[in-house]
N, C-alpha and C. Protein backbone atom coordinates (compact mmCIF):
# COMPACT_ATOMS: atom_id res chain seq x y z
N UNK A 1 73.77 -52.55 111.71
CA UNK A 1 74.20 -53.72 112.44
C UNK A 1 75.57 -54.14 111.94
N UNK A 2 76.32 -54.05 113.15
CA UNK A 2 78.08 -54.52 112.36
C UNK A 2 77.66 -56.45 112.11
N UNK A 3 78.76 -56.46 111.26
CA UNK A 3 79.04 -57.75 110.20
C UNK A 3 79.13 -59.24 111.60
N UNK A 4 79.73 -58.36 112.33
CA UNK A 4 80.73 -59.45 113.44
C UNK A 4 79.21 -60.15 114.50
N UNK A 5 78.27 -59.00 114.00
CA UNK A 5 77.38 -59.63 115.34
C UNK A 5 76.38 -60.84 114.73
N UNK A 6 75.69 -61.80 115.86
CA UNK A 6 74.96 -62.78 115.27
C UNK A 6 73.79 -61.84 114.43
N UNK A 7 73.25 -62.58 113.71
CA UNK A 7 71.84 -62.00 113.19
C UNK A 7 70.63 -62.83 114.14
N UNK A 8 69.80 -61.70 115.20
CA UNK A 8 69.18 -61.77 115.92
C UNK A 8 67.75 -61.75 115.40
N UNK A 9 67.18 -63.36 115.88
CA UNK A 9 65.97 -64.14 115.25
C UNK A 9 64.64 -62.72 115.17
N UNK A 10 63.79 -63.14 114.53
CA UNK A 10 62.58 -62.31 114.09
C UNK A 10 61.77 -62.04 115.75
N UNK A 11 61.60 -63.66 115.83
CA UNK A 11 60.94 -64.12 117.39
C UNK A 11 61.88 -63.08 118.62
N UNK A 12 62.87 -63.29 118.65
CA UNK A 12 63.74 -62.24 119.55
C UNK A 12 62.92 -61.04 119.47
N UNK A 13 63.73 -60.47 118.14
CA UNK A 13 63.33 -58.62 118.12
C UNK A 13 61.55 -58.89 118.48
N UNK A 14 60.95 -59.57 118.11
CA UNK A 14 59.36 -59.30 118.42
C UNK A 14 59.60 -59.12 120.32
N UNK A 15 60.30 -60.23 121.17
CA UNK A 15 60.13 -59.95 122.30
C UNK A 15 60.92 -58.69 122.46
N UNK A 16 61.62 -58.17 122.46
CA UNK A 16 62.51 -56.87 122.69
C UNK A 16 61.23 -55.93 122.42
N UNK A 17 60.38 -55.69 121.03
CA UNK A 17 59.81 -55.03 121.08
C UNK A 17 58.78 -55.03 121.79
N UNK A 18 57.89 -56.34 122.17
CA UNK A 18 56.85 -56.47 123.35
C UNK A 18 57.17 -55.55 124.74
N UNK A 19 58.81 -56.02 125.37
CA UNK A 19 58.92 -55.34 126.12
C UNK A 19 59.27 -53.85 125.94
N UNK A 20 59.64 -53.67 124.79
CA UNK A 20 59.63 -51.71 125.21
C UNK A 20 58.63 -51.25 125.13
N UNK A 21 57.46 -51.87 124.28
CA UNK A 21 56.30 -51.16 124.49
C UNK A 21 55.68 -51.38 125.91
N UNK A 22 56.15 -52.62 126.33
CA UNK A 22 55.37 -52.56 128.28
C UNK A 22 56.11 -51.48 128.97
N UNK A 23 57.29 -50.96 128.47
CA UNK A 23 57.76 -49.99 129.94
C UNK A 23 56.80 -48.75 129.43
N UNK A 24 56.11 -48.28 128.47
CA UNK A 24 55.62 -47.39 128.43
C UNK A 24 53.75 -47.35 129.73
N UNK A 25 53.77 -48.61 129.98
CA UNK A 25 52.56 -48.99 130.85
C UNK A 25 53.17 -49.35 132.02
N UNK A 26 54.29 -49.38 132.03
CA UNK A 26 54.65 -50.03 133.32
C UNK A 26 54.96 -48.67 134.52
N UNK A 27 55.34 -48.98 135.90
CA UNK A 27 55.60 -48.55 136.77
C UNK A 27 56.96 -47.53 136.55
N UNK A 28 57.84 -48.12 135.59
CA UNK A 28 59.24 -47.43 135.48
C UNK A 28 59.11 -46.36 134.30
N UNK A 29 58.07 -46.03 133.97
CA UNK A 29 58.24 -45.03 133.00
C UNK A 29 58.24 -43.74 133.24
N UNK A 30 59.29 -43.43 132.24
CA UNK A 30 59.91 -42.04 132.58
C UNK A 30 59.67 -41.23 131.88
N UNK A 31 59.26 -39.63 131.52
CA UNK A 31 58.61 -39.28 130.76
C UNK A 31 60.38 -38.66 130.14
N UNK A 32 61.15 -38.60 130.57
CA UNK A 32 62.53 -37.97 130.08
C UNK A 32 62.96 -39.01 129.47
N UNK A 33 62.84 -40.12 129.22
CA UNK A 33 63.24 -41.44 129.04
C UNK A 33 62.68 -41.80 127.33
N UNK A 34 61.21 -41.37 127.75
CA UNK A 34 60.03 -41.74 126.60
C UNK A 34 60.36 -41.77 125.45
N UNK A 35 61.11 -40.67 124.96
CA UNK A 35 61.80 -40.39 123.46
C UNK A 35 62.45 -40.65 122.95
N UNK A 36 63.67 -41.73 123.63
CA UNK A 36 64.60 -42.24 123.34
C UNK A 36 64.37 -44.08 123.31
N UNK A 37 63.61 -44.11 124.29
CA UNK A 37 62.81 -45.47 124.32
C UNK A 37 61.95 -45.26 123.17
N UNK A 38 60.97 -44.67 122.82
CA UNK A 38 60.28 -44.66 121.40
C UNK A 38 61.43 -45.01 120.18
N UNK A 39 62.01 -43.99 120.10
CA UNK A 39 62.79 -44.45 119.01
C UNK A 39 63.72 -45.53 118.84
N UNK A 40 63.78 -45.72 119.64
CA UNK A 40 64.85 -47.42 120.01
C UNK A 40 63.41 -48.53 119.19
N UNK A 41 62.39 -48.29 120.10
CA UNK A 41 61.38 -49.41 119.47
C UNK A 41 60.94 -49.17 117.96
N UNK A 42 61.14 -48.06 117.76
CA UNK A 42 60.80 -47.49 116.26
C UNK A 42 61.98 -48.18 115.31
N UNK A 43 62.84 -48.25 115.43
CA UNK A 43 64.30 -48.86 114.88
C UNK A 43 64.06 -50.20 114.90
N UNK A 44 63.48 -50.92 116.12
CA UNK A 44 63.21 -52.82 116.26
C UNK A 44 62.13 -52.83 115.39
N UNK A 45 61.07 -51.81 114.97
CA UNK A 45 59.79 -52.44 114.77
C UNK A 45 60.30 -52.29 113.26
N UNK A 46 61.48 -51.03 112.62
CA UNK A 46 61.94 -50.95 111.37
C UNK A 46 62.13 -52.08 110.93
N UNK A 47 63.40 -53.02 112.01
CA UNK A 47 64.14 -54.32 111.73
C UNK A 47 63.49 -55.39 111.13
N UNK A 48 62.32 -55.40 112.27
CA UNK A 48 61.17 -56.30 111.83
C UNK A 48 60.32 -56.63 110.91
N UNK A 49 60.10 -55.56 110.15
CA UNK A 49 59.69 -55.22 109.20
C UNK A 49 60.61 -55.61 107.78
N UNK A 50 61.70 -55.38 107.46
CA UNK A 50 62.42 -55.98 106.85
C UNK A 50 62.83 -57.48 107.03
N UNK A 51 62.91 -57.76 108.24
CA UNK A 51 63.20 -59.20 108.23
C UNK A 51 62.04 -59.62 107.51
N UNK A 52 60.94 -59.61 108.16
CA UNK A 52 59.86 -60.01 107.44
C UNK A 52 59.75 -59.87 105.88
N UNK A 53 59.99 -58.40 105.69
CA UNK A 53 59.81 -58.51 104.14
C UNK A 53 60.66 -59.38 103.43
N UNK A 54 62.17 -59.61 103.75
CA UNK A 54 63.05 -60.45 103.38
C UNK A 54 62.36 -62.03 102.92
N UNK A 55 61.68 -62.45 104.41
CA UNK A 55 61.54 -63.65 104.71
C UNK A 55 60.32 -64.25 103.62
N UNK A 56 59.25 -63.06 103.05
CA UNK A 56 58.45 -62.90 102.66
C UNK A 56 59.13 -63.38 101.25
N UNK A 57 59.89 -62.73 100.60
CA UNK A 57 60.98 -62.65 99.28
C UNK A 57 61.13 -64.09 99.27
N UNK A 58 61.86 -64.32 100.35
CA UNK A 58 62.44 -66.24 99.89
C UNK A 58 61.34 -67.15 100.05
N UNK A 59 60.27 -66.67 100.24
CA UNK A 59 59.26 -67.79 100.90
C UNK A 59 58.45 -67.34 99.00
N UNK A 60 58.33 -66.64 98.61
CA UNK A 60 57.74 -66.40 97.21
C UNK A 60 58.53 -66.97 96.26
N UNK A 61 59.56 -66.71 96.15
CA UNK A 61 61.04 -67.14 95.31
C UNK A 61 61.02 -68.87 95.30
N UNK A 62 60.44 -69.83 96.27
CA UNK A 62 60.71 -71.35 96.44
C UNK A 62 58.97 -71.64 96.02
N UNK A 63 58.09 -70.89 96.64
CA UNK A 63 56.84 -70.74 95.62
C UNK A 63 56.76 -70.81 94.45
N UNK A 64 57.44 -69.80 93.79
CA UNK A 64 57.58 -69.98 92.28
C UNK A 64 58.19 -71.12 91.64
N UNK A 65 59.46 -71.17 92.39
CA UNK A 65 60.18 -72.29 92.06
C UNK A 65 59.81 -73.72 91.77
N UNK A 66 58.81 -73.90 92.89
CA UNK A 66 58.38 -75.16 93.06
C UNK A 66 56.76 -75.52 92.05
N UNK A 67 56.74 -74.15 91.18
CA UNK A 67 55.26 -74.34 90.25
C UNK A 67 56.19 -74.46 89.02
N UNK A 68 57.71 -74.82 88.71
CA UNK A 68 57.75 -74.89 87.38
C UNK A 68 57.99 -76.38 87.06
């Protein structure tokens, strides 16, 4: 992700990923398409995953903080 772009909310990438997993059920799915759409959602669900773990980090870090 370049420097210049916003940092795009957790809630976002979750909808981005809701919807790529619907085109795989939906009407527009393409089976030439499939593999490149997989891995696109494979990359959001990566993102997600780190945000989270991140979010996880500072939410433990003010935990601790707040027991001394």
């Amino acid at each position: 992700m370049s420097k210049t772009k916003e940092k795009i909310s957790i809630s976002s990438k979750v909808s981005q990923l809701d919807e790529a997993v619907e085109w795989f059920y939906g009407d527009d799915f393409v089976l030439e398409e499939a593999l490149g759409k997989y891995k696109a959602a494979q990359q959001l669900a990566q993102e997600i995953e780190k945000d989270l773990s991140e979010l996880r980090n500072q939410v433990t870090v003010v935990e601790d903080f707040t027991k001394s």
